[in-house]
Protein backbone atom coordinates (compact mmCIF):
# COMPACT_ATOMS: atom_id res chain seq x y z
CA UNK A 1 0.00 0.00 0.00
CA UNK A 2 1.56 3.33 -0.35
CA UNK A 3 0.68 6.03 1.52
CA UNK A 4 -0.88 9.44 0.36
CA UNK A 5 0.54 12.85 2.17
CA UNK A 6 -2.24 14.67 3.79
CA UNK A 7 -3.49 17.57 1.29
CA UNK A 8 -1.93 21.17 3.33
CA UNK A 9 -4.25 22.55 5.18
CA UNK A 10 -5.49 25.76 3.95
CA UNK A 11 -5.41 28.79 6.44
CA UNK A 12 -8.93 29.89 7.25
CA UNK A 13 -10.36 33.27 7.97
CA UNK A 14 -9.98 36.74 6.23
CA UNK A 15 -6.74 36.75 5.20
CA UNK A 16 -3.80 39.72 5.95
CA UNK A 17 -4.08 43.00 4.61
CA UNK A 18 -1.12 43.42 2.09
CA UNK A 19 -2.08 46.50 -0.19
CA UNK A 20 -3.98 49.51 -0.04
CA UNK A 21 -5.23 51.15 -2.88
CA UNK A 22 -6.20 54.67 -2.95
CA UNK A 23 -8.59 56.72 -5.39
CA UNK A 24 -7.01 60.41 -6.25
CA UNK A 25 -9.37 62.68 -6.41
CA UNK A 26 -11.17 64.50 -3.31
CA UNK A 27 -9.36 61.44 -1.71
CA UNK A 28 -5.43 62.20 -1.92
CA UNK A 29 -5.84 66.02 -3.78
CA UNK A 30 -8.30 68.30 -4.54
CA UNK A 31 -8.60 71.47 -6.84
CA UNK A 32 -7.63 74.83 -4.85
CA UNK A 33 -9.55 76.76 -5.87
CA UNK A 34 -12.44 74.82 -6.29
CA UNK A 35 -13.40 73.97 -9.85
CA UNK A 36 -16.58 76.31 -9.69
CA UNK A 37 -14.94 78.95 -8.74
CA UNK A 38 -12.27 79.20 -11.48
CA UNK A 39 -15.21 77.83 -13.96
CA UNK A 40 -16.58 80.67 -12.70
CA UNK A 41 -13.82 82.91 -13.80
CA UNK A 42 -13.42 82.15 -17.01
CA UNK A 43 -17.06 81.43 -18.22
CA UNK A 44 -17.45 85.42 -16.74
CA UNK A 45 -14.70 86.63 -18.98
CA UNK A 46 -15.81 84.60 -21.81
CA UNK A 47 -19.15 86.79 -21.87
CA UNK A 48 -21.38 84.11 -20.00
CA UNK A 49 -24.01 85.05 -17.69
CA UNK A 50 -25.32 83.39 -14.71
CA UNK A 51 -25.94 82.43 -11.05
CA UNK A 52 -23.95 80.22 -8.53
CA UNK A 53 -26.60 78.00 -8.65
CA UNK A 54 -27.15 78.13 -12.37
CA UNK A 55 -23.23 77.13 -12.36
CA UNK A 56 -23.51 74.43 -9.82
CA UNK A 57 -26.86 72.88 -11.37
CA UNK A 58 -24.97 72.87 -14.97
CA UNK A 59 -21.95 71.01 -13.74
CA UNK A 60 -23.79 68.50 -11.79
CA UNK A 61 -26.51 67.40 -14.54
CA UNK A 62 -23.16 67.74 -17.10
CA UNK A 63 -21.11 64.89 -14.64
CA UNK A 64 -24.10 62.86 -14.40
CA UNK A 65 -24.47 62.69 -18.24
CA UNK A 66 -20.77 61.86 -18.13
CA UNK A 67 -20.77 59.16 -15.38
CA UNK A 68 -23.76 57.36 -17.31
CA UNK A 69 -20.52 56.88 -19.95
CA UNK A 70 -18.36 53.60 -19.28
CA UNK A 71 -15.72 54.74 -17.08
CA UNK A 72 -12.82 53.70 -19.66
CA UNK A 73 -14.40 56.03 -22.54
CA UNK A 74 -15.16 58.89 -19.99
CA UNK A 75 -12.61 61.36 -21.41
CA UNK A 76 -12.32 60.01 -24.96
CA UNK A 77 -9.18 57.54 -24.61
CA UNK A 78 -5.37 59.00 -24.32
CA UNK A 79 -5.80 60.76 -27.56
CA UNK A 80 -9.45 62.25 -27.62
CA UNK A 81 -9.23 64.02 -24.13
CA UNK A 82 -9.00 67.46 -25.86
CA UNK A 83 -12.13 66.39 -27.17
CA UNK A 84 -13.64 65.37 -24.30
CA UNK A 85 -13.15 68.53 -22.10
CA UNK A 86 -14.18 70.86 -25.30
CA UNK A 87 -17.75 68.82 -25.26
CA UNK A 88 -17.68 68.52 -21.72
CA UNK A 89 -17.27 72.50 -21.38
CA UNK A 90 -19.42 73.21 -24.31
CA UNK A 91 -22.37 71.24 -22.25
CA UNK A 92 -22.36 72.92 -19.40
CA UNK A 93 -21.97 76.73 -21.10
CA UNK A 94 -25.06 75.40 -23.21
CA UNK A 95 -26.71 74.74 -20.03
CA UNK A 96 -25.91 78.33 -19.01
CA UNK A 97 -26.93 80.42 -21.73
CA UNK A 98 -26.81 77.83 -24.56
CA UNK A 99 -23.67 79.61 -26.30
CA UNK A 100 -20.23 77.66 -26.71
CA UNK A 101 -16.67 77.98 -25.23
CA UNK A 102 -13.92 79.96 -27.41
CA UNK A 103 -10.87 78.41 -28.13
CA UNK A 104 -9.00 80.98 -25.84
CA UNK A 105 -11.19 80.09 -22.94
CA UNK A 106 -10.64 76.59 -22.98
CA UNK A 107 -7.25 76.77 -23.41
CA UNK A 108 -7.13 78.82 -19.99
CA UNK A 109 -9.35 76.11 -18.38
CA UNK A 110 -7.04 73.38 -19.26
CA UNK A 111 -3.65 75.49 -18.51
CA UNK A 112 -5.22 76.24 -15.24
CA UNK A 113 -6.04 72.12 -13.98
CA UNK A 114 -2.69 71.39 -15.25
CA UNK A 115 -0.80 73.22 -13.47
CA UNK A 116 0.71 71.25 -9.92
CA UNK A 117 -0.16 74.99 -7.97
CA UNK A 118 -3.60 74.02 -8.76
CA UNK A 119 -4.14 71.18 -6.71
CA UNK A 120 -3.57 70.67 -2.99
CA UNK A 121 -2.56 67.33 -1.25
CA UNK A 122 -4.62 66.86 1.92
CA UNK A 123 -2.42 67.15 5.33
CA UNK A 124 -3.61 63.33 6.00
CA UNK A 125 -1.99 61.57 3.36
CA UNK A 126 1.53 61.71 3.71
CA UNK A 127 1.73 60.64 7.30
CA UNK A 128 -0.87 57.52 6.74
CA UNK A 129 1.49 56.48 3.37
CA UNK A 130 4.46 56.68 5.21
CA UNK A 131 2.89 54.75 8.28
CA UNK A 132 1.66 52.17 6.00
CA UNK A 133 4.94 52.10 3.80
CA UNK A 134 6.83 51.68 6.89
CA UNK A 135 4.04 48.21 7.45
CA UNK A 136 5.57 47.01 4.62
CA UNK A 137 2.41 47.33 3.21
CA UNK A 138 2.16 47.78 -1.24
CA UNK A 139 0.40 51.06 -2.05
CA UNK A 140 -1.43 52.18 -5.72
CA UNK A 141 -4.09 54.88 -6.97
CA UNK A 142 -6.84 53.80 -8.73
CA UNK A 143 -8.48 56.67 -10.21
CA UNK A 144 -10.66 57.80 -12.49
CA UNK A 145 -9.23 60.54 -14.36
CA UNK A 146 -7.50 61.12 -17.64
CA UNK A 147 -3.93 60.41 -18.41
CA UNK A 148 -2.31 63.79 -16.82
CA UNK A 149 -2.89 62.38 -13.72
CA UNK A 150 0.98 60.35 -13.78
CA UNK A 151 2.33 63.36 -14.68
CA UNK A 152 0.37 65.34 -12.03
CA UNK A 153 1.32 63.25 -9.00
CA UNK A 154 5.21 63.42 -10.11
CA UNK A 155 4.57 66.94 -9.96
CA UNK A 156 2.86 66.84 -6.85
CA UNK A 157 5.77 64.55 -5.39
CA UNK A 158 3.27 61.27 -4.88
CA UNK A 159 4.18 59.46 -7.68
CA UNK A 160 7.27 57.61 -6.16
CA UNK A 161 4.91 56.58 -3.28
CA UNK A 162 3.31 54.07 -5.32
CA UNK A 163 4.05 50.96 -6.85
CA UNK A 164 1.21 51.53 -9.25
CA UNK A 165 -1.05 53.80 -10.55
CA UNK A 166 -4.46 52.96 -12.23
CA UNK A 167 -5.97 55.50 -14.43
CA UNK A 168 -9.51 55.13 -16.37
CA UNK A 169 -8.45 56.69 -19.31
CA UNK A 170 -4.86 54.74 -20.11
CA UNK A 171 -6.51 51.33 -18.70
CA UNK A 172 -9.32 51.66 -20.67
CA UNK A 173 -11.73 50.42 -17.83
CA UNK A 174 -12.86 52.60 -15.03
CA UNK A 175 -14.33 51.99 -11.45
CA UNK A 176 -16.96 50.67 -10.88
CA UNK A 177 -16.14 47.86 -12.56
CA UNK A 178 -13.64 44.82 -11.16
CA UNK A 179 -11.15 44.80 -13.88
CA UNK A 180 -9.10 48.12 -12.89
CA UNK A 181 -9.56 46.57 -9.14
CA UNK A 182 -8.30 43.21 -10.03
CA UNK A 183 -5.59 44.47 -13.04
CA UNK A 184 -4.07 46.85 -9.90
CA UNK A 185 -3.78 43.85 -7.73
CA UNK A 186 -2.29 42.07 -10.04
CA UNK A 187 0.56 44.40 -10.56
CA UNK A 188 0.86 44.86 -6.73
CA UNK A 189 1.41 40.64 -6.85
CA UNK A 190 -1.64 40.50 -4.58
CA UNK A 191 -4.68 38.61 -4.34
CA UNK A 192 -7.91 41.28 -4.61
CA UNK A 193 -8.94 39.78 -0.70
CA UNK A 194 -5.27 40.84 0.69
CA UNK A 195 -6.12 44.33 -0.62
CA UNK A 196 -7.80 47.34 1.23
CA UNK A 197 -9.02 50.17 -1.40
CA UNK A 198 -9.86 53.83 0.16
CA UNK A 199 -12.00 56.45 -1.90
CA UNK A 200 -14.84 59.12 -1.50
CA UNK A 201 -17.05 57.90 -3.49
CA UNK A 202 -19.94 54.73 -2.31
CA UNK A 203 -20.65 53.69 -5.73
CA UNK A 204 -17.22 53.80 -7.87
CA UNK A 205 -15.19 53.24 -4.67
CA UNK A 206 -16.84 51.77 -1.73
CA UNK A 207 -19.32 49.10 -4.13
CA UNK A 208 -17.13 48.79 -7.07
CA UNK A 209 -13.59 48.10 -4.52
CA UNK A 210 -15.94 44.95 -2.87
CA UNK A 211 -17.77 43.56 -5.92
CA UNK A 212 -13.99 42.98 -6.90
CA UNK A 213 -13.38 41.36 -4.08
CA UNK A 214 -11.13 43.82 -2.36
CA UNK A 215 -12.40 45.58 1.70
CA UNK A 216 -13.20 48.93 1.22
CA UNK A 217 -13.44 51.84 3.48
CA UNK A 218 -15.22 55.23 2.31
CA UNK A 219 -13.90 58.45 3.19
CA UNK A 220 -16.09 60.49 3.78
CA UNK A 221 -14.70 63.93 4.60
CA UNK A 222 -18.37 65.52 5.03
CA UNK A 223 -20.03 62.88 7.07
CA UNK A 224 -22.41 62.03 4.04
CA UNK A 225 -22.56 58.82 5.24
CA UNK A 226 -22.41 58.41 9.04
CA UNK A 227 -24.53 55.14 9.41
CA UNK A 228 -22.38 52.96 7.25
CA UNK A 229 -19.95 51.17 9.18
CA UNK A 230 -17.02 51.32 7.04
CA UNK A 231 -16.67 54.71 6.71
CA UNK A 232 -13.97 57.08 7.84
CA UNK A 233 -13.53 60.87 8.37
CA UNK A 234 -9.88 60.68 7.52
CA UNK A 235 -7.23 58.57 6.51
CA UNK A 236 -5.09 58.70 9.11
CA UNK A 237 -7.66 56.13 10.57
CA UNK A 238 -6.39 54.17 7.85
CA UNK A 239 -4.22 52.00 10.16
CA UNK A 240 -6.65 51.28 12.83
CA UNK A 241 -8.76 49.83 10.69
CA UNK A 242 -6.22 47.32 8.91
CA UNK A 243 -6.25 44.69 12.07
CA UNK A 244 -10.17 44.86 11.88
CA UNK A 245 -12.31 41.56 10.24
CA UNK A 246 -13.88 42.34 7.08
CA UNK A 247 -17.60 42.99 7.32
């Protein structure tokens, strides 16, 4: 008779937290100023007319239309951003007083949200990266945003704090769905339930981060969202919450 070696017995229970994956936007940086005010700006010196809420109701009905998009073809691929933005601008002046942008205009938009002075990193992240680098733990962006935003985090000096860095419009594939989720993981070397991804918002992030099979935690700045359990006000809470079971 020969004998048969036990199969290895397979650990049970969540397993260890060995990445953490960040969205970018309103989550690592945000636009300073805000993007109404400088739309503001420039829309007023392009001849436009209108209200601050006129403004803010034209933005938000033209980012719904846009999020209704697949998140890989939200700003047109690598080469049809230009594109994009001109449509996307054009929308929301027709909105206002159905007129369209002039070329000088939207080259001052697009000057202005490429520029690093433009954009602020929040005081939180670089102490919770550097406590969680110092864990050993892998850390990436996963972000929906065109493909400036490499160039934008070398600028803002974040880039070197990540082993990877997701974007919608180079990967082709945005949040919500798993692929950009599961494609990041697989670049960190790490199975999607050994990963922990942190964004603002509950659908792209939060949802889209555990239908892939990742934990999630949503930040959530303006307490939005106070009954949901895994929510946090700030990163830096980040750590507390890496020892904690999945739920």
């Amino acid at each position: 008779m020969t004998s048969r070696a036990a199969p290895e017995e397979q650990p049970s229970g969540p397993r260890v937290i060995r990445a953490v994956l960040f969205d970018a936007g309103a989550t690592l940086l945000y636009p300073d100023p805000p993007v109404e005010r400088v739309y503001a700006r420039v829309f007023t010196d392009n001849g436009v007319r209108f209200t601050d809420r006129e403004l803010f109701d034209a933005l938000t009905a033209t980012w719904i239309e846009v999020q209704r998009e697949p998140a890989g073809d939200r700003y047109g691929g690598v080469r049809g951003e230009a594109d994009f933005w001109r449509a996307f601008l054009n929308r929301v002046r027709s909105l206002l007083d159905g007129g369209t942008l002039t070329d000088e205009a939207f080259a001052a938009l697009a000057a202005h949200f490429r520029a690093p002075e433009s954009w602020t990193v929040f005081d939180d992240v670089l102490p919770v990266l550097d406590e969680l680098s110092g864990r050993g733990l892998s850390l990436a962006i996963v972000s929906n945003w065109d493909s400036y935003l490499p160039r934008l985090l070398e600028l803002k000096g974040l880039a070197g704090r990540f082993a990877a860095v997701s974007v919608s419009a180079i990967e082709e594939t945005g949040k919500p769905q798993p692929e950009i989720f599961q494609r990041t993981c697989r670049r960190l070397g790490v199975a999607p339930a050994e990963a922990l991804h942190v964004g603002d918002s509950l659908r792209e992030d939060y949802e889209g981060a555990r239908a892939a099979g990742l934990r999630a935690l949503l930040l959530d700045r303006a307490a939005a969202h106070e009954g949901l359990p895994d929510r946090i006000a700030s990163l830096a809470e980040i750590p507390g919450r890496l020892d904690e079971p999945p739920r």
